[in-house]
PDB file of N, CA and C in Angstrom:
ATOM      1  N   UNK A   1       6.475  -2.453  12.386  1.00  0.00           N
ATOM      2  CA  UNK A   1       6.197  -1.377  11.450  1.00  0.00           C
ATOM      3  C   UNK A   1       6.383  -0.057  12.165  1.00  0.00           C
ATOM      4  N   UNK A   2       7.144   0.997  11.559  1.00  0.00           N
ATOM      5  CA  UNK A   2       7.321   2.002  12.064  1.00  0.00           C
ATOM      6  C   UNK A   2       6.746   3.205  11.064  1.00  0.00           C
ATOM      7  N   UNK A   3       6.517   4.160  12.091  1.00  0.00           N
ATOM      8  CA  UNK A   3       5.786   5.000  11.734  1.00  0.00           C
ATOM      9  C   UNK A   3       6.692   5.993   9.997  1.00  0.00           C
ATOM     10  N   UNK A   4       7.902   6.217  10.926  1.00  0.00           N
ATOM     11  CA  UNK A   4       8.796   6.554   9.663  1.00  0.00           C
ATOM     12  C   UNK A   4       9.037   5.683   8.068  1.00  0.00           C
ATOM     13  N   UNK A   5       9.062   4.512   8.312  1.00  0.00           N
ATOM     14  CA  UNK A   5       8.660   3.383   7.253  1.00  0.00           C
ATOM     15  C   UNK A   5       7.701   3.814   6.841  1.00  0.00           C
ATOM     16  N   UNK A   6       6.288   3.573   7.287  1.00  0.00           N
ATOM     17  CA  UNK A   6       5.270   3.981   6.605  1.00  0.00           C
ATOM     18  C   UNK A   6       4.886   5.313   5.634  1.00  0.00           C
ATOM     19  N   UNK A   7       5.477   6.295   6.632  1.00  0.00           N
ATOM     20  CA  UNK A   7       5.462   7.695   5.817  1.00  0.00           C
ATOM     21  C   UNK A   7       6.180   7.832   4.663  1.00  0.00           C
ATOM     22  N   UNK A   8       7.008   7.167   4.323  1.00  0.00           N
ATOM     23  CA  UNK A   8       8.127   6.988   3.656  1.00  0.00           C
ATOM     24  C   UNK A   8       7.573   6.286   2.490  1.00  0.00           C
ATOM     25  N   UNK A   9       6.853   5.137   2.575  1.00  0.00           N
ATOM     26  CA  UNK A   9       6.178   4.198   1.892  1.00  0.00           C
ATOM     27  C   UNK A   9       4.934   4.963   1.125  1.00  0.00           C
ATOM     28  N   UNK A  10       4.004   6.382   1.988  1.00  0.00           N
ATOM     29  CA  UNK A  10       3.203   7.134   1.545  1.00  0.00           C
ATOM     30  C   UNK A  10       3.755   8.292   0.609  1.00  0.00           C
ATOM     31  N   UNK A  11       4.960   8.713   0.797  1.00  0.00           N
ATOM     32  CA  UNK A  11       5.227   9.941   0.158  1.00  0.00           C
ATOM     33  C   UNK A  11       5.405   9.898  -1.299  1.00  0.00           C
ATOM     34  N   UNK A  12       5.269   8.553  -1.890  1.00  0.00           N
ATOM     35  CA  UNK A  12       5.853   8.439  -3.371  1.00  0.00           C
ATOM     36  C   UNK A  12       4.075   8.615  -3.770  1.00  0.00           C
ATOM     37  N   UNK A  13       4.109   9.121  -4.933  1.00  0.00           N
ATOM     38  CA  UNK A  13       2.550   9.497  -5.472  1.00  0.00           C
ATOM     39  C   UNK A  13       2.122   8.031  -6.747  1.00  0.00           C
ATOM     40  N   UNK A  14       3.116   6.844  -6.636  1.00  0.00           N
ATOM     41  CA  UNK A  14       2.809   6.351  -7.512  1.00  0.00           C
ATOM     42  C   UNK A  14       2.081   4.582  -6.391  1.00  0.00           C
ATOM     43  N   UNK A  15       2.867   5.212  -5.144  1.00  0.00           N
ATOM     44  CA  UNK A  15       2.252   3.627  -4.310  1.00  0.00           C
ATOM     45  C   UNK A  15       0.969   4.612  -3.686  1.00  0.00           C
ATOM     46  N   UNK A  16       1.026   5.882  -3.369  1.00  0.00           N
ATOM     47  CA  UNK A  16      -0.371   6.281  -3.013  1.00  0.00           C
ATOM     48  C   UNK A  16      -1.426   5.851  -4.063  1.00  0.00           C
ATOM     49  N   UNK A  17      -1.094   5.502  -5.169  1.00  0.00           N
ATOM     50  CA  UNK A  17      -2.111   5.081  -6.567  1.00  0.00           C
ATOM     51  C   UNK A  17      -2.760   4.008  -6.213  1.00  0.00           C
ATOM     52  N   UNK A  18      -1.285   3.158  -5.584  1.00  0.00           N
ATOM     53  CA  UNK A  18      -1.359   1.713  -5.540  1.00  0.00           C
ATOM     54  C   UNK A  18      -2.461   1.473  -4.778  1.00  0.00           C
ATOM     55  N   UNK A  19      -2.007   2.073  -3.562  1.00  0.00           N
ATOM     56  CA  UNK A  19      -3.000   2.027  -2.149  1.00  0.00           C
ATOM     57  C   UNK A  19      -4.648   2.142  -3.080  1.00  0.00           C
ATOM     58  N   UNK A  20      -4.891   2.806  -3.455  1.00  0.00           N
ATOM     59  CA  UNK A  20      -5.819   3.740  -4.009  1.00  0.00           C
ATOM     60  C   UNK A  20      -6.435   2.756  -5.094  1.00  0.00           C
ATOM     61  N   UNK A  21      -6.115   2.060  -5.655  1.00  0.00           N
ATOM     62  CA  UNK A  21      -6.255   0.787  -6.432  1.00  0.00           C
ATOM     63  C   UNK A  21      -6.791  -0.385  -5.920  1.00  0.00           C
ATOM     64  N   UNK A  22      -6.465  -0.512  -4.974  1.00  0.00           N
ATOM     65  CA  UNK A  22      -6.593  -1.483  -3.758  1.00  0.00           C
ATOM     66  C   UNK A  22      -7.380  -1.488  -2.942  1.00  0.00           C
ATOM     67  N   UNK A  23      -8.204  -0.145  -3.027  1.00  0.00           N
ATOM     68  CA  UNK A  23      -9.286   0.417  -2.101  1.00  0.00           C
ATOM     69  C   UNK A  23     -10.362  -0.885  -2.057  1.00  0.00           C
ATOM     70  N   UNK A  24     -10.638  -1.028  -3.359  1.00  0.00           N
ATOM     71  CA  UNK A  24     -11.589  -1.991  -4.001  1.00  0.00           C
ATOM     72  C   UNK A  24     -11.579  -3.292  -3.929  1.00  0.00           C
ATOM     73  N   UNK A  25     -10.523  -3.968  -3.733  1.00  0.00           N
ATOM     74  CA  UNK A  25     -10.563  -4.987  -3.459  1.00  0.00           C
ATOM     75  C   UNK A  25      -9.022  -5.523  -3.715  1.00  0.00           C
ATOM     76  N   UNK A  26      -8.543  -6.878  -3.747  1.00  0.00           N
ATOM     77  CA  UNK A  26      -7.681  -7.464  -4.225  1.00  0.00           C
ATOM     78  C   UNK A  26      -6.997  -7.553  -5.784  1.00  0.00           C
ATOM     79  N   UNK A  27      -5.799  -7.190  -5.816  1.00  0.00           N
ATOM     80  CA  UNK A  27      -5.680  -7.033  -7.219  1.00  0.00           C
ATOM     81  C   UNK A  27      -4.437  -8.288  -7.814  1.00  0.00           C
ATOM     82  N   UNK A  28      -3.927  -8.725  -8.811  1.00  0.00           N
ATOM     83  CA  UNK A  28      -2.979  -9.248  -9.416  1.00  0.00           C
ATOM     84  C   UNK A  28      -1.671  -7.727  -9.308  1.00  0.00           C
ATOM     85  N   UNK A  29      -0.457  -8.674  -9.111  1.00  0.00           N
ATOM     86  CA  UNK A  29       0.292  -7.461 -10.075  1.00  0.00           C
ATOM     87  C   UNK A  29       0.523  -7.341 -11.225  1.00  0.00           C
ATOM     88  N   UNK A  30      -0.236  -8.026 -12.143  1.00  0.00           N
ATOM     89  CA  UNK A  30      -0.079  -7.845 -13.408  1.00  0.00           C
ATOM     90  C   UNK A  30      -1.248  -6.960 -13.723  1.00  0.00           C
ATOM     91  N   UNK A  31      -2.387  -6.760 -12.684  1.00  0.00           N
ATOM     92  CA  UNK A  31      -3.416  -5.719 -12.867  1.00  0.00           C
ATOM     93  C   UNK A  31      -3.253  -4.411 -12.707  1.00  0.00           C
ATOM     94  N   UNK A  32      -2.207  -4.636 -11.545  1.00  0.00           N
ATOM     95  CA  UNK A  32      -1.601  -3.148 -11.080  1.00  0.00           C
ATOM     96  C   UNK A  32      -0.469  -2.595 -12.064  1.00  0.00           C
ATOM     97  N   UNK A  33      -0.118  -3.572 -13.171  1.00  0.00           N
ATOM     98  CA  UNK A  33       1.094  -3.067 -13.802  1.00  0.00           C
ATOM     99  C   UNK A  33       0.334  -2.230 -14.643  1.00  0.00           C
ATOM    100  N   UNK A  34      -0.713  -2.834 -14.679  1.00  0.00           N
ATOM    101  CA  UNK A  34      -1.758  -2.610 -16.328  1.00  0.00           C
ATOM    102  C   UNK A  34      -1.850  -0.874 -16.149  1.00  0.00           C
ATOM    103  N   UNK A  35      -1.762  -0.623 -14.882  1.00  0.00           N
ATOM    104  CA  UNK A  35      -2.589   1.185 -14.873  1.00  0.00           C
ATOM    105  C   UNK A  35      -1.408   2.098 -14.630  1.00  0.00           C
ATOM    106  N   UNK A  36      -0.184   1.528 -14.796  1.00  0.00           N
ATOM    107  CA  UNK A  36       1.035   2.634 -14.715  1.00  0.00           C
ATOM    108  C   UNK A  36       1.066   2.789 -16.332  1.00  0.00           C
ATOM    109  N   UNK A  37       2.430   3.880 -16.387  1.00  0.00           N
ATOM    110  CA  UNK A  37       3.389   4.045 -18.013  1.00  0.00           C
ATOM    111  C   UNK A  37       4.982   3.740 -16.828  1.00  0.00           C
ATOM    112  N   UNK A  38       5.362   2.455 -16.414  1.00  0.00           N
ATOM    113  CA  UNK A  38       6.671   2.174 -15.751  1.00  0.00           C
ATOM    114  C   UNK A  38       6.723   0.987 -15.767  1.00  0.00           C
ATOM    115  N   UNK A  39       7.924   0.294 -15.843  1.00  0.00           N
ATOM    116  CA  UNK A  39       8.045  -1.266 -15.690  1.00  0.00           C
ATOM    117  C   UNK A  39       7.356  -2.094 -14.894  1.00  0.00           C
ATOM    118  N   UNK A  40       7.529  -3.262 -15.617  1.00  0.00           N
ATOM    119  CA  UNK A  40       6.951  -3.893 -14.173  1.00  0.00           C
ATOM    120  C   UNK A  40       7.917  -4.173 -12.952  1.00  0.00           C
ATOM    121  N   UNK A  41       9.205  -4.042 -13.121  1.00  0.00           N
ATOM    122  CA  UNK A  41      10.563  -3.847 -12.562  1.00  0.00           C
ATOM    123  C   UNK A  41       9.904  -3.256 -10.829  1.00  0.00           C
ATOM    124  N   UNK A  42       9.736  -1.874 -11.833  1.00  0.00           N
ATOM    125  CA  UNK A  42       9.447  -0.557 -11.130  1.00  0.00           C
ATOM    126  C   UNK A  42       8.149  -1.189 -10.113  1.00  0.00           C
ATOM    127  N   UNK A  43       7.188  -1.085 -10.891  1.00  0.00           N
ATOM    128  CA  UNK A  43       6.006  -1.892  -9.588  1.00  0.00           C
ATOM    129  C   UNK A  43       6.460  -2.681  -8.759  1.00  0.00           C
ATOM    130  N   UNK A  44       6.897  -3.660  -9.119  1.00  0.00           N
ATOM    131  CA  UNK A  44       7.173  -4.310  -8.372  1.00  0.00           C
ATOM    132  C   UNK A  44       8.388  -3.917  -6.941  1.00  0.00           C
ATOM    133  N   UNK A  45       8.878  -2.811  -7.130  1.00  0.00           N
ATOM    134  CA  UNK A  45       9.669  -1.942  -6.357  1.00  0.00           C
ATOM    135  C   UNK A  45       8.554  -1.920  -5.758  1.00  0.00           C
ATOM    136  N   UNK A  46       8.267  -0.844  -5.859  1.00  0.00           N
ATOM    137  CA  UNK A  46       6.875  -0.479  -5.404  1.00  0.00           C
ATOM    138  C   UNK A  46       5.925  -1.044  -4.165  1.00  0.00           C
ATOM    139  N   UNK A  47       5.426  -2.290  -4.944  1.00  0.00           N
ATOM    140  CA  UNK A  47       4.723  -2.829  -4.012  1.00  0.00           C
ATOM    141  C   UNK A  47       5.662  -3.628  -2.743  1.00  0.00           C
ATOM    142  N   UNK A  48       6.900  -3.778  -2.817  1.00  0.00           N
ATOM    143  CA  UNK A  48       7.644  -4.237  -2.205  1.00  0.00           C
ATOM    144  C   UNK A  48       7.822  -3.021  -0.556  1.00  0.00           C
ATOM    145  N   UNK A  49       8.043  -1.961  -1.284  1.00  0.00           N
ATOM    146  CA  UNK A  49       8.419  -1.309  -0.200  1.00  0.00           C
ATOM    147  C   UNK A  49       6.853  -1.008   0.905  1.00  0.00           C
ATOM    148  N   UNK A  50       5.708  -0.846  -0.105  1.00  0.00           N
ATOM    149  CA  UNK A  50       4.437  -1.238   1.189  1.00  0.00           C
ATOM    150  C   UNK A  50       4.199  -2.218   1.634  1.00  0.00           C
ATOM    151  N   UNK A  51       4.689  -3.687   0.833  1.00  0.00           N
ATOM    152  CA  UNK A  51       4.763  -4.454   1.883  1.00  0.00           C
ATOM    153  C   UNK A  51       5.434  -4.752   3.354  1.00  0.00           C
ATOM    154  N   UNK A  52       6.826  -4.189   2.855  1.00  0.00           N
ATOM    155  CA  UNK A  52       7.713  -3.926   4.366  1.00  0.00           C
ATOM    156  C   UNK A  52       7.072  -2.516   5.028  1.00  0.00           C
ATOM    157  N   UNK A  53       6.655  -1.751   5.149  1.00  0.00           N
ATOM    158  CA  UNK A  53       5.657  -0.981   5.433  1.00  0.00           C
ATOM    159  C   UNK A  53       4.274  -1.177   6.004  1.00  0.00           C
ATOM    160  N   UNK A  54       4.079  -2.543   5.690  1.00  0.00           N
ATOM    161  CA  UNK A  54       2.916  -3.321   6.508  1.00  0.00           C
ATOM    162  C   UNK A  54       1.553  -2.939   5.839  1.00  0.00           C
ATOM    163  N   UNK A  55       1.270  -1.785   5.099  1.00  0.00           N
ATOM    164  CA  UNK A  55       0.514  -1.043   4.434  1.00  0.00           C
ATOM    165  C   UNK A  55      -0.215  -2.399   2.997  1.00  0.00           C
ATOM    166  N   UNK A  56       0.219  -3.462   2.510  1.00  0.00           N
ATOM    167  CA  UNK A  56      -0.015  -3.547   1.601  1.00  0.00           C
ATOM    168  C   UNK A  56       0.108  -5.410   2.315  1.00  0.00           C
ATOM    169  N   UNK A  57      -0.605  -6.885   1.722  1.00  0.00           N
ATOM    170  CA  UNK A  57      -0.258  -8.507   1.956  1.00  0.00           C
ATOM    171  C   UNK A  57      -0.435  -8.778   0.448  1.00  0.00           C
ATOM    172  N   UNK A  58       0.542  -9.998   0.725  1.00  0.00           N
ATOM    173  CA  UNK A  58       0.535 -10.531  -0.792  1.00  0.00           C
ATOM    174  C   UNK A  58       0.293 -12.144  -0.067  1.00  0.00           C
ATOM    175  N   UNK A  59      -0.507 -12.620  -1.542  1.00  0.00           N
ATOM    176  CA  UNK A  59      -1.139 -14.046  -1.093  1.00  0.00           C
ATOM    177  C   UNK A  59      -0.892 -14.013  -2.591  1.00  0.00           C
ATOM    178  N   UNK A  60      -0.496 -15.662  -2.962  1.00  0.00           N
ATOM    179  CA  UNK A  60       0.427 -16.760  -4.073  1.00  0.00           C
ATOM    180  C   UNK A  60      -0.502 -17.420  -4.121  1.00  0.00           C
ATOM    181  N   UNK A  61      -1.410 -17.577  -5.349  1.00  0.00           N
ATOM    182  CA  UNK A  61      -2.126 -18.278  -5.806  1.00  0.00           C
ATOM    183  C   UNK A  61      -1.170 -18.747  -7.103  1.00  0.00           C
ATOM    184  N   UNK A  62      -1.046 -20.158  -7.542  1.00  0.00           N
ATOM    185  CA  UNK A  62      -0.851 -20.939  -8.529  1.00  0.00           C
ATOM    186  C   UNK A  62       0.633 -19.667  -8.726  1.00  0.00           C
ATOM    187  N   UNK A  63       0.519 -19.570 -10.068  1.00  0.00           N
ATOM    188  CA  UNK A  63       1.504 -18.578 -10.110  1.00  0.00           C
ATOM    189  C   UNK A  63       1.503 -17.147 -10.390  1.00  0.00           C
ATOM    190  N   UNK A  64      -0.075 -16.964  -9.628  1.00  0.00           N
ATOM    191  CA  UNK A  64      -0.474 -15.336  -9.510  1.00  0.00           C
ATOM    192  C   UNK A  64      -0.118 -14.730  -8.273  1.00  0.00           C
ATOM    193  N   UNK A  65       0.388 -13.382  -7.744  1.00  0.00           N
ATOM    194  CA  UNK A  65       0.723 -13.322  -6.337  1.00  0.00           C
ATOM    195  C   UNK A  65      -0.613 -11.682  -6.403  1.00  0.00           C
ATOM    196  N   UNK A  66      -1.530 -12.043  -5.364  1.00  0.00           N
ATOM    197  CA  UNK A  66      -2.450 -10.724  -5.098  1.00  0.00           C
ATOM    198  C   UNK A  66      -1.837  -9.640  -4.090  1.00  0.00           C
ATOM    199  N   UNK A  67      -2.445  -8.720  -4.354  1.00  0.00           N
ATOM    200  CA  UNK A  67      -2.287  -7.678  -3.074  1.00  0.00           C
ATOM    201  C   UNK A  67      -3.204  -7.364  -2.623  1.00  0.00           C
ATOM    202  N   UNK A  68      -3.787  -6.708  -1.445  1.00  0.00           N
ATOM    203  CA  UNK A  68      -4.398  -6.421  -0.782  1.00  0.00           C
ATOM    204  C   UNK A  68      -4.199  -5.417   0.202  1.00  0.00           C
ATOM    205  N   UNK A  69      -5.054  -3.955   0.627  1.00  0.00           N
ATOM    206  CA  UNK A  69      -4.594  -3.192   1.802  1.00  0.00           C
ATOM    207  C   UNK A  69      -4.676  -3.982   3.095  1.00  0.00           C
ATOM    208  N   UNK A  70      -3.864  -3.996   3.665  1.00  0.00           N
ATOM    209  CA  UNK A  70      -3.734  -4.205   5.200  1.00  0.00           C
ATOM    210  C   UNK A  70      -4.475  -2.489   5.813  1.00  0.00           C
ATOM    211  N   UNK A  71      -5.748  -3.074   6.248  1.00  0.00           N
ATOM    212  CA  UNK A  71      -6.470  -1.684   6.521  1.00  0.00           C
ATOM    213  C   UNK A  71      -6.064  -1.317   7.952  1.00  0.00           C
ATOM    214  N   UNK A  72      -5.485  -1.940   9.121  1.00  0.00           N
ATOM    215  CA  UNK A  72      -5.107  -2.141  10.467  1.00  0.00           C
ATOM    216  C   UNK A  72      -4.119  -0.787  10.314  1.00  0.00           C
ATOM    217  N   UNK A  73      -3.606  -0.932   9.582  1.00  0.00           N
ATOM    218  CA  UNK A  73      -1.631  -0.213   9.486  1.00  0.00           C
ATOM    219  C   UNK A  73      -2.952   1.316   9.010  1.00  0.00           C
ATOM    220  N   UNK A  74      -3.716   1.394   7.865  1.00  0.00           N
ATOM    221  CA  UNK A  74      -4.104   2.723   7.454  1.00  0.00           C
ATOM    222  C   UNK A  74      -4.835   3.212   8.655  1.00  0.00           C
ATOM    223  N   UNK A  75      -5.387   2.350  10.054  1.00  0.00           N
ATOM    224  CA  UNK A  75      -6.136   3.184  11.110  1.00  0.00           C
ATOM    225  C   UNK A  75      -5.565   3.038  11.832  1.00  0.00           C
ATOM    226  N   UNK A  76      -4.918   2.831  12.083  1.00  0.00           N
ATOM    227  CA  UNK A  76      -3.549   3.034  12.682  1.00  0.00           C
ATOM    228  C   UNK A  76      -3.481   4.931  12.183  1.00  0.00           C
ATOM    229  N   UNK A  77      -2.740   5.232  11.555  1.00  0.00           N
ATOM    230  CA  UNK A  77      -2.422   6.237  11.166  1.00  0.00           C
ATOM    231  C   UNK A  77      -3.317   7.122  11.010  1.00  0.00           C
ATOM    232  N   UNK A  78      -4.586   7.057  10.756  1.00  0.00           N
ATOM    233  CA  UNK A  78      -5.874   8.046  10.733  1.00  0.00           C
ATOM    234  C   UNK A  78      -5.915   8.201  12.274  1.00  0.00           C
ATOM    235  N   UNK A  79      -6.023   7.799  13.500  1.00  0.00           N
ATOM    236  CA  UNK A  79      -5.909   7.367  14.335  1.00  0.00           C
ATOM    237  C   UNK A  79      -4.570   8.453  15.315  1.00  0.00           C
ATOM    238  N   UNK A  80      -3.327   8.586  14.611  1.00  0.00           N
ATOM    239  CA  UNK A  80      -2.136   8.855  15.019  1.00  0.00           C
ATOM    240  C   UNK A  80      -2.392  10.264  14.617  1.00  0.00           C
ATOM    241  N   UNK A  81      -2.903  10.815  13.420  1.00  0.00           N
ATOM    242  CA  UNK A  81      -3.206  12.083  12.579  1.00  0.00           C
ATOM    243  C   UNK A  81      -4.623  12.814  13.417  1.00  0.00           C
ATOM    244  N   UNK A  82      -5.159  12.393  13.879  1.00  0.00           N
ATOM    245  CA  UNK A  82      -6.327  12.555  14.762  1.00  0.00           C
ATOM    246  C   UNK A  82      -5.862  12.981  16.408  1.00  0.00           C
ATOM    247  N   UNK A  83      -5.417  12.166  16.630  1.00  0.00           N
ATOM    248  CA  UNK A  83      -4.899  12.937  17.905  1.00  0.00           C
ATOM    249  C   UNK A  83      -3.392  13.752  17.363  1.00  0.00           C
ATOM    250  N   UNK A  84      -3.088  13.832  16.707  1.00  0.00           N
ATOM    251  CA  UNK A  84      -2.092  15.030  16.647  1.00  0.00           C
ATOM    252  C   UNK A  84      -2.844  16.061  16.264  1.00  0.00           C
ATOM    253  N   UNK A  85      -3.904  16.243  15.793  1.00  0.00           N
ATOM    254  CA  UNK A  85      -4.733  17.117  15.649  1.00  0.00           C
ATOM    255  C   UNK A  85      -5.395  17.802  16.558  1.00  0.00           C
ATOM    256  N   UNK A  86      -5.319  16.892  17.598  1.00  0.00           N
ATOM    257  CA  UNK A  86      -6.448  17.116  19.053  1.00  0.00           C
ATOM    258  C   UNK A  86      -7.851  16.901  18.797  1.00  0.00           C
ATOM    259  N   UNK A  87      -8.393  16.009  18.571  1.00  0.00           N
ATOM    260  CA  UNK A  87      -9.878  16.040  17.872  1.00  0.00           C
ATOM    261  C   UNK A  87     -10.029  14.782  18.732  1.00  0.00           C
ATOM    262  N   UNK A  88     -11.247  14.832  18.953  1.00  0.00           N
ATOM    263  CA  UNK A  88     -11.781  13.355  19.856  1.00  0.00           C
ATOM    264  C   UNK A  88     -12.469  12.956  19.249  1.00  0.00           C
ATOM    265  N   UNK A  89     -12.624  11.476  19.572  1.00  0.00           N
ATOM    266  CA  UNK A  89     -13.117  10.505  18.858  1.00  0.00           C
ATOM    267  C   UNK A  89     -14.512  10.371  18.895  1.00  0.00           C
TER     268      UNK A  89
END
């Protein structure tokens, strides 16, 4: 996972939602489709590119697939934003 991937993966305001959705727990993507006005095409874009981004795991139940934040990759980056800041821990 690279840092540029990731930023890249953050800059769209509709997977920052996603993230943001996800705060809470594990979701369906048919749960996450439920809170856009865009395809499910489109989500599914979406969650694709935070998954290669490392930001986002998907686990296949029966024929439901969940998501979940990968919280490692987000402190990671709080972490990276912190010392570019100069601030100690």
């Amino acid at each position: 996972m690279g840092l540029q991937q990731t930023m890249r993966a953050l800059s769209d305001p509709i997977r920052r939602e996603i993230l943001y959705l996800l705060k809470d727990g594990r979701m369906s993507a048919g749960d996450i489709v439920s809170h856009f006005d865009v395809t499910g095409a489109s989500i599914s874009r979406h969650l694709s590119v935070l998954k290669d981004a490392d930001l986002i795991r998907d686990t296949r139940e029966g024929k439901f697939i969940f998501y979940e934040l990968n919280a490692s990759v987000l402190e990671e980056i709080m972490l990276w934003i912190t010392q570019l800041k100069g601030e100690n821990e």
